[in-house]
N, C-alpha and C. Protein backbone atom coordinates (compact mmCIF):
# COMPACT_ATOMS: atom_id res chain seq x y z
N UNK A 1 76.95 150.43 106.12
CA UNK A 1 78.19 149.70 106.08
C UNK A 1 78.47 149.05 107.43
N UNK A 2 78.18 149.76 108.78
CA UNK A 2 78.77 149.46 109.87
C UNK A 2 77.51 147.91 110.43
N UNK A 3 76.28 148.10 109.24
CA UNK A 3 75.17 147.13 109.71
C UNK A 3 75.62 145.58 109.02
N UNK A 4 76.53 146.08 108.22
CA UNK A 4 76.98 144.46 106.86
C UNK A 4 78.21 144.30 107.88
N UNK A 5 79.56 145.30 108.82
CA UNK A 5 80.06 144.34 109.73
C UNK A 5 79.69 144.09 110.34
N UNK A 6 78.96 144.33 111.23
CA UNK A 6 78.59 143.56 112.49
C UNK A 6 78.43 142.39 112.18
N UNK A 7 76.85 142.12 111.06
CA UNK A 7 76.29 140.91 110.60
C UNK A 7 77.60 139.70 110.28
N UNK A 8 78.54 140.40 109.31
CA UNK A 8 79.64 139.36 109.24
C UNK A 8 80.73 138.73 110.42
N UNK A 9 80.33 139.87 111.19
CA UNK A 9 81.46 139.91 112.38
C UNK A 9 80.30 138.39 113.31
N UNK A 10 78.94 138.70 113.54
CA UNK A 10 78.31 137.93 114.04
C UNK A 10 78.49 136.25 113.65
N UNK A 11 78.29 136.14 112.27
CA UNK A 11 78.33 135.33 111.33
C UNK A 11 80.16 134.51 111.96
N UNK A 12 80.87 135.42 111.55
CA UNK A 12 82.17 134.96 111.55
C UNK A 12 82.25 133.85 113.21
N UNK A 13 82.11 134.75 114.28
CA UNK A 13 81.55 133.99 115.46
C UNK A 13 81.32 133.07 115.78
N UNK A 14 79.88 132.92 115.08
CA UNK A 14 79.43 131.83 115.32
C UNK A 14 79.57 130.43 114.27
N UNK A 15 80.29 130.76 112.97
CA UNK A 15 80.83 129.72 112.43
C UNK A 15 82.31 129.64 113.64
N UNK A 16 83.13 130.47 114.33
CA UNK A 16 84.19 129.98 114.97
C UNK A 16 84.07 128.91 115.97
N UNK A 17 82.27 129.27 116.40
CA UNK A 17 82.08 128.21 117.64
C UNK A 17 81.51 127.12 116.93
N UNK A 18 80.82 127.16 115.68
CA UNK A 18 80.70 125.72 115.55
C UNK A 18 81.92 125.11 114.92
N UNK A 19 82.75 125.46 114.65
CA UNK A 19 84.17 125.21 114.05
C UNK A 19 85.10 124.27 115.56
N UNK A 20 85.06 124.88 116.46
CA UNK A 20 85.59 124.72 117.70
C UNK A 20 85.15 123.51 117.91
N UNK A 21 83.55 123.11 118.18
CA UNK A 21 82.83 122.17 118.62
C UNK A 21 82.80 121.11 117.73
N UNK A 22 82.97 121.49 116.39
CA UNK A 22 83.51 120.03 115.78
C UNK A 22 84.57 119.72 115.97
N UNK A 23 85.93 120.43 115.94
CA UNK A 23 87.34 119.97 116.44
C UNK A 23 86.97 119.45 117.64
N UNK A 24 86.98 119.97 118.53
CA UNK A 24 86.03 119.07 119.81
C UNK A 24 85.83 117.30 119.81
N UNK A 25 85.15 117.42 119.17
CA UNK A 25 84.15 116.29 118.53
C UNK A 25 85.15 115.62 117.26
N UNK A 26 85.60 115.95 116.76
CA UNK A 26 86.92 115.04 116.15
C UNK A 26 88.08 114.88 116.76
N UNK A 27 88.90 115.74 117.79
CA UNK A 27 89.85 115.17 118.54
C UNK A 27 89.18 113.79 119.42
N UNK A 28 87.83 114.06 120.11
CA UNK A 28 87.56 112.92 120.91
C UNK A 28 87.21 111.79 120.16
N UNK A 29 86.85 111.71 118.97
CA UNK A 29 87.10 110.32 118.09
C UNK A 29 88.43 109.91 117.83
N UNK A 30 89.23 111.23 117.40
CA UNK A 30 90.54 110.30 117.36
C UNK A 30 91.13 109.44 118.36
N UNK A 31 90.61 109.63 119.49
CA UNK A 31 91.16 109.38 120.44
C UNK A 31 90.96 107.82 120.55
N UNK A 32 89.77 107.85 120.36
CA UNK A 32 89.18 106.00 120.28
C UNK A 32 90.00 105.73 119.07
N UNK A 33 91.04 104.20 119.53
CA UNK A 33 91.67 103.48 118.08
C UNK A 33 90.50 102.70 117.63
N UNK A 34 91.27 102.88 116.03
CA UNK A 34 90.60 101.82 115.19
C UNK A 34 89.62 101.18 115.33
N UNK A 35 90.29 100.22 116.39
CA UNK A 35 89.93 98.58 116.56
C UNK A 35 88.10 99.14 117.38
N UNK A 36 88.60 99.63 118.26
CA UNK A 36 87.06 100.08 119.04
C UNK A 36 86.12 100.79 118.77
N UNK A 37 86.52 101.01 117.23
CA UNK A 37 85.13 101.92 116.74
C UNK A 37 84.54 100.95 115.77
N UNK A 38 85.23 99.79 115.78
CA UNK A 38 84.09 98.33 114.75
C UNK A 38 83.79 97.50 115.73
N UNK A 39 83.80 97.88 117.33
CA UNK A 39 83.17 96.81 118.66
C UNK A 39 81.93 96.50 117.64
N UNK A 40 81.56 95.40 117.88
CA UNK A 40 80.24 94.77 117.75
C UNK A 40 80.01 93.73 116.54
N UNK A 41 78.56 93.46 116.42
CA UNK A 41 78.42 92.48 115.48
C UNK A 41 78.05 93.06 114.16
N UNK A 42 78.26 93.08 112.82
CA UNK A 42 77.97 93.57 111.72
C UNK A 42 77.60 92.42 110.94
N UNK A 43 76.52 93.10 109.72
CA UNK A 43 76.06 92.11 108.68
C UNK A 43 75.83 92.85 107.35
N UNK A 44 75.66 92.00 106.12
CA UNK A 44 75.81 92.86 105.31
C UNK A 44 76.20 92.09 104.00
N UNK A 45 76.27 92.40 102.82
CA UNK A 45 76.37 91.61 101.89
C UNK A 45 77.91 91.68 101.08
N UNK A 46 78.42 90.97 100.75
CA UNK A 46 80.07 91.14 100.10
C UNK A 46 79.87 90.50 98.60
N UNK A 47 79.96 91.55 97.77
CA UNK A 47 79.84 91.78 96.23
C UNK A 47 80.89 91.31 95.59
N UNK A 48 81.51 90.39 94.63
CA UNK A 48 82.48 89.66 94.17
C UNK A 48 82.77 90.32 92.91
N UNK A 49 83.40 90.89 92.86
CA UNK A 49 83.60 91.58 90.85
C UNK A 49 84.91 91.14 90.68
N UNK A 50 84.52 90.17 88.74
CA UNK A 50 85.79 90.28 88.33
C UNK A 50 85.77 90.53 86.57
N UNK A 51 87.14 91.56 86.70
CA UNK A 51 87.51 92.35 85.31
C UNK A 51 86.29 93.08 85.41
N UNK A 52 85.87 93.69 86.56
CA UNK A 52 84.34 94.80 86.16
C UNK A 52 83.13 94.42 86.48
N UNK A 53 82.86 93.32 86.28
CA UNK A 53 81.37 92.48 86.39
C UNK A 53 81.49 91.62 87.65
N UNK A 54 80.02 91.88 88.36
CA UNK A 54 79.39 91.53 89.46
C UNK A 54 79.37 89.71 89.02
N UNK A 55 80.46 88.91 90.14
CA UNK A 55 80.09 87.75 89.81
C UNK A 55 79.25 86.68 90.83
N UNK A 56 79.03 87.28 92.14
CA UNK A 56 78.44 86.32 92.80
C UNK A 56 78.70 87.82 93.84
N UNK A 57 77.99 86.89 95.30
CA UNK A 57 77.84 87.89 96.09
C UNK A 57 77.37 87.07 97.09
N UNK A 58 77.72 87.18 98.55
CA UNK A 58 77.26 86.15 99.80
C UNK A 58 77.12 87.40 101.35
N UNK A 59 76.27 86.72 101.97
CA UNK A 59 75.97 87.39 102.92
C UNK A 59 77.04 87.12 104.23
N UNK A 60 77.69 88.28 105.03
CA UNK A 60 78.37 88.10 105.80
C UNK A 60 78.26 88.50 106.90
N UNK A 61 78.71 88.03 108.08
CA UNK A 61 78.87 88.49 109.50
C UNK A 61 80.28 88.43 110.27
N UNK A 62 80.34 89.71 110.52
CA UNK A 62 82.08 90.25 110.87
C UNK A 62 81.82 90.62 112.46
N UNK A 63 82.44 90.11 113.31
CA UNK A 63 82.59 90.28 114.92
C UNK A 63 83.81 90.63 115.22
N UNK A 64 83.85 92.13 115.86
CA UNK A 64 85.00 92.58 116.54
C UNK A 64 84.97 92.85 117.84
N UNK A 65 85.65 92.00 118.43
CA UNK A 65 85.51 92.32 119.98
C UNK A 65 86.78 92.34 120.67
N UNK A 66 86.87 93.06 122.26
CA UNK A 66 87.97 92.59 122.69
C UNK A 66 88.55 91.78 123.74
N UNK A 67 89.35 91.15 123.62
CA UNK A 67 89.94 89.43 124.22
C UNK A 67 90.14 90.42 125.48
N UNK A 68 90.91 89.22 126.57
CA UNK A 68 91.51 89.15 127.89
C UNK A 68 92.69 90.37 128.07
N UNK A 69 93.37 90.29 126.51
CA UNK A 69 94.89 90.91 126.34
C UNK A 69 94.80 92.01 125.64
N UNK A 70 95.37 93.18 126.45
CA UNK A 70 95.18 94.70 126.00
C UNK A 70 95.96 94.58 125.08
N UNK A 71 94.88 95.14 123.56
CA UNK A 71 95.66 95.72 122.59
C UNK A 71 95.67 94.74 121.45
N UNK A 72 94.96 93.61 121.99
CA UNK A 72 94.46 92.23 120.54
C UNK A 72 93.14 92.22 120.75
N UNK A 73 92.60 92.58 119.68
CA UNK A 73 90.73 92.15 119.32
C UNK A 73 90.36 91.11 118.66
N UNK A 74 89.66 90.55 118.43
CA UNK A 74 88.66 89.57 118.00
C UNK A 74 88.53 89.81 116.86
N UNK A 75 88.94 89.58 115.46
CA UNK A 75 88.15 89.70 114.02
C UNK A 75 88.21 88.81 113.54
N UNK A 76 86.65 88.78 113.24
CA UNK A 76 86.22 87.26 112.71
C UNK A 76 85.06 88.07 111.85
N UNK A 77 85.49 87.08 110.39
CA UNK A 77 84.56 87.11 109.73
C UNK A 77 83.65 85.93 109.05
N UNK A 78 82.74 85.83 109.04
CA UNK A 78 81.74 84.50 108.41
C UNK A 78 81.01 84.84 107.15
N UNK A 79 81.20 83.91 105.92
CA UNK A 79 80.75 83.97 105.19
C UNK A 79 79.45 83.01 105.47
N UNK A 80 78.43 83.38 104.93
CA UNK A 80 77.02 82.83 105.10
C UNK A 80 76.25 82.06 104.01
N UNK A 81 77.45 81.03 103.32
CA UNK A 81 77.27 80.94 101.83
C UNK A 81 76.43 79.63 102.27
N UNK A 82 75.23 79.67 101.60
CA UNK A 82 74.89 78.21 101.56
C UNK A 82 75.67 76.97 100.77
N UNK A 83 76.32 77.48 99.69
CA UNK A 83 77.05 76.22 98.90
C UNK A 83 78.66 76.10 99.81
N UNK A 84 79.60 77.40 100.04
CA UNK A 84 80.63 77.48 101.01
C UNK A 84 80.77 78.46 101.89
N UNK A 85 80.14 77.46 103.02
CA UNK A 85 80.21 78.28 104.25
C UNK A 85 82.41 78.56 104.63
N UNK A 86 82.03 79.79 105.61
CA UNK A 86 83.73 79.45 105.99
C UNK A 86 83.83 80.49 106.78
N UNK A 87 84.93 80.51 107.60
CA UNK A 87 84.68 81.48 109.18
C UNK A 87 86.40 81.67 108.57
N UNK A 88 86.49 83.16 108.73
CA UNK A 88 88.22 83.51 108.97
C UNK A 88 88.45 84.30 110.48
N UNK A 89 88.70 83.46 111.57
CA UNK A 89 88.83 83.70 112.54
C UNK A 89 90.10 84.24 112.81
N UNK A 90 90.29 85.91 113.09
CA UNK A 90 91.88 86.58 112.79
C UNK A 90 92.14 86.95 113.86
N UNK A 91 92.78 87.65 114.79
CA UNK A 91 92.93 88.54 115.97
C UNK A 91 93.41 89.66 115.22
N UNK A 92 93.23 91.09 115.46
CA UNK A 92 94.21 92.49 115.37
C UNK A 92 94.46 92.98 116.31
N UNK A 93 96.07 93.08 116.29
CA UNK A 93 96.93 93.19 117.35
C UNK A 93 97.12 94.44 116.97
N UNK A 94 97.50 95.74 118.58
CA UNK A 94 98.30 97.08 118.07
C UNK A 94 99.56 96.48 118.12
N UNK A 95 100.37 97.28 117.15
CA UNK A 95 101.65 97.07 116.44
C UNK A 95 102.54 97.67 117.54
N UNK A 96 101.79 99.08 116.95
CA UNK A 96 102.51 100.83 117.48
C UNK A 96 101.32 101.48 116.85
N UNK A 97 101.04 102.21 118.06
CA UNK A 97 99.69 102.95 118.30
C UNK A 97 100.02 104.08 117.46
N UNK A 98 101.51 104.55 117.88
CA UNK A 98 101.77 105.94 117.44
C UNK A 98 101.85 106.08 116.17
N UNK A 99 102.22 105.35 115.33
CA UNK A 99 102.40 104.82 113.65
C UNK A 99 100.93 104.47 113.34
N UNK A 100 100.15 104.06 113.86
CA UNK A 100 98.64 103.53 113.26
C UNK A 100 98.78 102.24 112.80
N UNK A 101 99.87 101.53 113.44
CA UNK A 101 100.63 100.11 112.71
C UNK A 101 99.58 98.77 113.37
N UNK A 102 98.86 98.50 113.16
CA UNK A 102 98.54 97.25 113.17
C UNK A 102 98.86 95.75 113.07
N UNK A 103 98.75 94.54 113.68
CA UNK A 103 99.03 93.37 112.30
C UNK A 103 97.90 92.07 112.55
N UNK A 104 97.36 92.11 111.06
CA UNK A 104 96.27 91.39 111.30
C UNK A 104 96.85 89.61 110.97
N UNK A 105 96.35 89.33 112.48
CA UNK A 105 97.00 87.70 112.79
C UNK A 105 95.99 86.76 112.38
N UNK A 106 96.58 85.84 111.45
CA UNK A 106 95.77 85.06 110.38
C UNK A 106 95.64 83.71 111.75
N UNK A 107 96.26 83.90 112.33
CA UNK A 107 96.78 82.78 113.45
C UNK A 107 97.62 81.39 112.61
N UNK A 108 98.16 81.21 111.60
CA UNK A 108 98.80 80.25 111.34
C UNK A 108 100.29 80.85 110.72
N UNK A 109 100.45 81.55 111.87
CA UNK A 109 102.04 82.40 111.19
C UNK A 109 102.31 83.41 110.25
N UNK A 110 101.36 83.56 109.63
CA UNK A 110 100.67 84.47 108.88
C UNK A 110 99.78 86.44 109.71
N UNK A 111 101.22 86.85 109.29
CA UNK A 111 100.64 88.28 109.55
C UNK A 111 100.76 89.61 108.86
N UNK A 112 99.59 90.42 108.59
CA UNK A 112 99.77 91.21 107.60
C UNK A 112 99.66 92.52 108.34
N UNK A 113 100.58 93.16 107.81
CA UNK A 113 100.67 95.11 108.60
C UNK A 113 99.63 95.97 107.67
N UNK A 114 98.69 96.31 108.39
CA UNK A 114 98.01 97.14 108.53
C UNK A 114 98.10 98.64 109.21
N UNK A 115 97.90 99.62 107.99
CA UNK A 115 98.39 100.95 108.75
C UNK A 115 96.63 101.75 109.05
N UNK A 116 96.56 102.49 109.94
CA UNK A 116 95.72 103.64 109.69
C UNK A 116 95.65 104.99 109.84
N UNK A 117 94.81 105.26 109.08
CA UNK A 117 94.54 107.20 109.25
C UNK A 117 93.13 107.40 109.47
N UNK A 118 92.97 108.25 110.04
CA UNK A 118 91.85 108.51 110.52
C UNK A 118 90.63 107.13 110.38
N UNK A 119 89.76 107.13 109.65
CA UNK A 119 88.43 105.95 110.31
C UNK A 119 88.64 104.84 109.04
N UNK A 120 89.98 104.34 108.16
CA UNK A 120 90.29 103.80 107.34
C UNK A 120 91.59 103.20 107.84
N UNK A 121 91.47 101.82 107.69
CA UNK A 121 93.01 100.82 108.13
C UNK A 121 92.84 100.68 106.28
N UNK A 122 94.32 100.59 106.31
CA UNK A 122 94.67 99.95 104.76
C UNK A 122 96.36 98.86 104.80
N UNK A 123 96.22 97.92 103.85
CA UNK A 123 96.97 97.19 103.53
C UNK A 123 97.43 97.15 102.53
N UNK A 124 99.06 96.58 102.23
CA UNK A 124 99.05 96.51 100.50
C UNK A 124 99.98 95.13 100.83
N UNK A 125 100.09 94.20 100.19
CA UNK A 125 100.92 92.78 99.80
C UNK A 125 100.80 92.33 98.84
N UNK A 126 101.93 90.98 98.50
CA UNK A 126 101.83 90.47 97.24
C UNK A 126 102.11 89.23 98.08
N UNK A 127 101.68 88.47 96.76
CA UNK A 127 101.32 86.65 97.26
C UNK A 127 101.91 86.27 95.42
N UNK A 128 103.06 85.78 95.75
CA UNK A 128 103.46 85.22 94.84
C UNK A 128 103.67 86.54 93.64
N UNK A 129 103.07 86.29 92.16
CA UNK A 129 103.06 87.50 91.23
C UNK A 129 101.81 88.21 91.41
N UNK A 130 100.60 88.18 93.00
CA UNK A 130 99.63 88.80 92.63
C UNK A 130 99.98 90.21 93.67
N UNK A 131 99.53 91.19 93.52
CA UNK A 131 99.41 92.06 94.40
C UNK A 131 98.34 92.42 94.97
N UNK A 132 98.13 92.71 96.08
CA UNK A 132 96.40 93.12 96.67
C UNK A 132 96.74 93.90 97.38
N UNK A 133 95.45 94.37 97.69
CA UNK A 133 95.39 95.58 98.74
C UNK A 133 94.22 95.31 99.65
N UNK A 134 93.84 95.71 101.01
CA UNK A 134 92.64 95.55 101.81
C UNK A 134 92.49 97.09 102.23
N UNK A 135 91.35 97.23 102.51
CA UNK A 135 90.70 98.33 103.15
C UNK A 135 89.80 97.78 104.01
N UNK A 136 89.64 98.74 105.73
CA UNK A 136 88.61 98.33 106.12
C UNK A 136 88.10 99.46 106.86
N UNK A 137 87.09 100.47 106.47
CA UNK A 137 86.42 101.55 106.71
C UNK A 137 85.30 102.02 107.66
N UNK A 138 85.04 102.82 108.57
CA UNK A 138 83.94 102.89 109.28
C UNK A 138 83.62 104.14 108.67
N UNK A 139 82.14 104.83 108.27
CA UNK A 139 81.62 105.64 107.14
C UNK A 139 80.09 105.56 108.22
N UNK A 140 80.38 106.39 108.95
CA UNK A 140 78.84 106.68 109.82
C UNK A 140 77.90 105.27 110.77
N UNK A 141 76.97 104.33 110.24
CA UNK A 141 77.41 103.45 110.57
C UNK A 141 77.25 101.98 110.10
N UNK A 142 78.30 102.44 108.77
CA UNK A 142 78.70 101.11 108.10
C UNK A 142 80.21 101.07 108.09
N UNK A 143 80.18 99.77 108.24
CA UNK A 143 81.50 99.23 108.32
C UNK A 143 81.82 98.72 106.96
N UNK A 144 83.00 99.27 106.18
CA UNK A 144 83.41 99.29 104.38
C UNK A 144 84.52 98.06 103.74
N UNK A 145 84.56 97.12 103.84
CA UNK A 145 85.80 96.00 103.47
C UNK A 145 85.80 96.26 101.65
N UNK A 146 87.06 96.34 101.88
CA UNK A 146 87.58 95.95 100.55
C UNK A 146 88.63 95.26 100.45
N UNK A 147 88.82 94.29 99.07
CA UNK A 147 90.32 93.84 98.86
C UNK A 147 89.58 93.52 97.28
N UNK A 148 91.24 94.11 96.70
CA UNK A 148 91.73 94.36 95.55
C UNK A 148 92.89 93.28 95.37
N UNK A 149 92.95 92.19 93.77
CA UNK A 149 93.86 91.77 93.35
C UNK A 149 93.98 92.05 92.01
N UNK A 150 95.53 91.82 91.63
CA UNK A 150 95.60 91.90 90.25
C UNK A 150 97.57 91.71 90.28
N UNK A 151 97.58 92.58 88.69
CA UNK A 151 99.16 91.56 88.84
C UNK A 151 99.89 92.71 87.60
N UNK A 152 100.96 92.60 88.12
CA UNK A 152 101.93 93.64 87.21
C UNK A 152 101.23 93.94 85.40
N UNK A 153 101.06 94.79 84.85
CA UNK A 153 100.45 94.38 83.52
C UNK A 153 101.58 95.25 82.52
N UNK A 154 102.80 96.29 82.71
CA UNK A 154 103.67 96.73 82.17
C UNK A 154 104.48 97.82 82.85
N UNK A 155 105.15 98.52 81.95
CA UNK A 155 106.27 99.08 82.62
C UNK A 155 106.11 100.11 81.36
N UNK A 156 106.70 101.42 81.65
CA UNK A 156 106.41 102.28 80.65
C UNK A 156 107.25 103.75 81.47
N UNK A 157 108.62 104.12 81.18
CA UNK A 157 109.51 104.80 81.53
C UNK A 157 110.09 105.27 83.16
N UNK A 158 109.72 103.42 83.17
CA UNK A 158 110.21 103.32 84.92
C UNK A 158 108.66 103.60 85.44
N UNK A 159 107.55 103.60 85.11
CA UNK A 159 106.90 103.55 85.75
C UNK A 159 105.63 101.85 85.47
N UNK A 160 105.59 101.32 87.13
CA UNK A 160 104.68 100.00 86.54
C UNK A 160 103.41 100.23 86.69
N UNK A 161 102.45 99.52 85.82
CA UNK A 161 100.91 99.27 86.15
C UNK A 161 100.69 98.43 86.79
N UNK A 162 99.66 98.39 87.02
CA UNK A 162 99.15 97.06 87.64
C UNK A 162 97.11 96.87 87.35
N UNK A 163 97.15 95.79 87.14
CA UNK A 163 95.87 95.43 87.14
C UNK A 163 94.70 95.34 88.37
N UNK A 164 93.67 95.53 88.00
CA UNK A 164 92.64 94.92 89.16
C UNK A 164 91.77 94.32 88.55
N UNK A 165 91.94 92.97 88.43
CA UNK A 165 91.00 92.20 88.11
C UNK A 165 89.87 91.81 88.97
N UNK A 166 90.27 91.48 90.54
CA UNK A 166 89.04 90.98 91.11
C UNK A 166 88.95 91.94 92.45
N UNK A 167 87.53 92.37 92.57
CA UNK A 167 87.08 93.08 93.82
C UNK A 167 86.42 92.21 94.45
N UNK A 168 86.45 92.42 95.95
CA UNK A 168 85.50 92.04 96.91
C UNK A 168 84.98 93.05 97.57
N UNK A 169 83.82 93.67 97.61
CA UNK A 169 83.37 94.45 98.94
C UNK A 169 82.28 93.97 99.40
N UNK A 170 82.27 94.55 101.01
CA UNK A 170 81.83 94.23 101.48
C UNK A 170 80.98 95.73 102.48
N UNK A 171 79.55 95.74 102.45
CA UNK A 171 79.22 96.98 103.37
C UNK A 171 78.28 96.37 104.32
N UNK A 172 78.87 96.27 105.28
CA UNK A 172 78.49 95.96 106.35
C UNK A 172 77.19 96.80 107.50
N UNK A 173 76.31 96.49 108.49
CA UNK A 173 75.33 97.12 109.20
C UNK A 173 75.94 96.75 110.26
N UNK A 174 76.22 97.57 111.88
CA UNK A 174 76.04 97.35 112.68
C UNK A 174 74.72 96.66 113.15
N UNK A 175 74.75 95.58 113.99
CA UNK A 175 73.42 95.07 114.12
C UNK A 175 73.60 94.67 115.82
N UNK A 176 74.82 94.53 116.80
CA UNK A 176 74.39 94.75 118.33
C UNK A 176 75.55 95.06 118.47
């Protein structure tokens, strides 16, 4: 009996120290925001689905870097379409660090609040009757875009639906 505690007592231990050393190792990521854990150039393909089905799909390159002015980065993304090319050149500004508040600057007056938690920024807006949502994820080392639209579809004892008709993702490679 006294040979099965020890062993557990040992056991217990040394899961405490590798327990420790990952908290470790996740406080010092939290520490890096958002914005500086997508530094660099990414590539990668962005998948178009709508009502379910894969409708087209274009190759992209997303650059996050940071400007002159503490606390605004560089996001730019390029679509690599041979039929429509098109660059969305954005800045993300910190809002409030302490909130995880973001706002991603379209630069034509146009700005959308972006919140985050841990290695995921998320968005939700509506544009007219559509509603969308964005996601933009770091997952080891790919960088995860999403945006979701769709549009009220009923109501059913105070509670509404909503549709998703069209996806975009996008999984991105670090590449420098």
């Amino acid at each position: 009996m006294t040979k099965y505690v020890i062993i557990l007592f040992l056991c217990a231990s040394s899961f405490q120290g590798v327990a420790q050393e990952i908290n470790t190792n996740t406080q010092k990521e939290d520490t890096i925001i958002f914005p500086e854990k997508c530094l660099g150039i990414w590539e990668g393909v962005m998948n178009i689905y709508h009502k379910g089905h894969l409708r087209d799909s274009v190759n992209v390159r997303f650059t996050a870097s940071k400007t002159a002015k503490k606390g605004i980065y560089i996001w730019k993304t390029e679509y690599l379409s041979s039929k429509k090319p098109m660059v969305k050149d954005y800045k993300l500004v910190v809002d409030d660090i302490n909130e995880g508040r973001y706002l991603l600057d379209e630069g034509d007056g146009i700005q959308l609040t972006e919140y985050v938690v841990g290695n995921k920024m998320r968005s939700l807006f509506k544009v007219e009757d559509i509603y969308l949502t964005s996601t933009t994820e770091v997952i080891g080392n790919q960088l995860i875009f999403e945006v979701t639209s769709g549009k009220e579809i009923g109501e059913v004892k105070g509670i509404k639906n909503y549709s998703f008709i069209n996806v975009q993702r996008m999984v991105l490679h670090k590449i420098e």
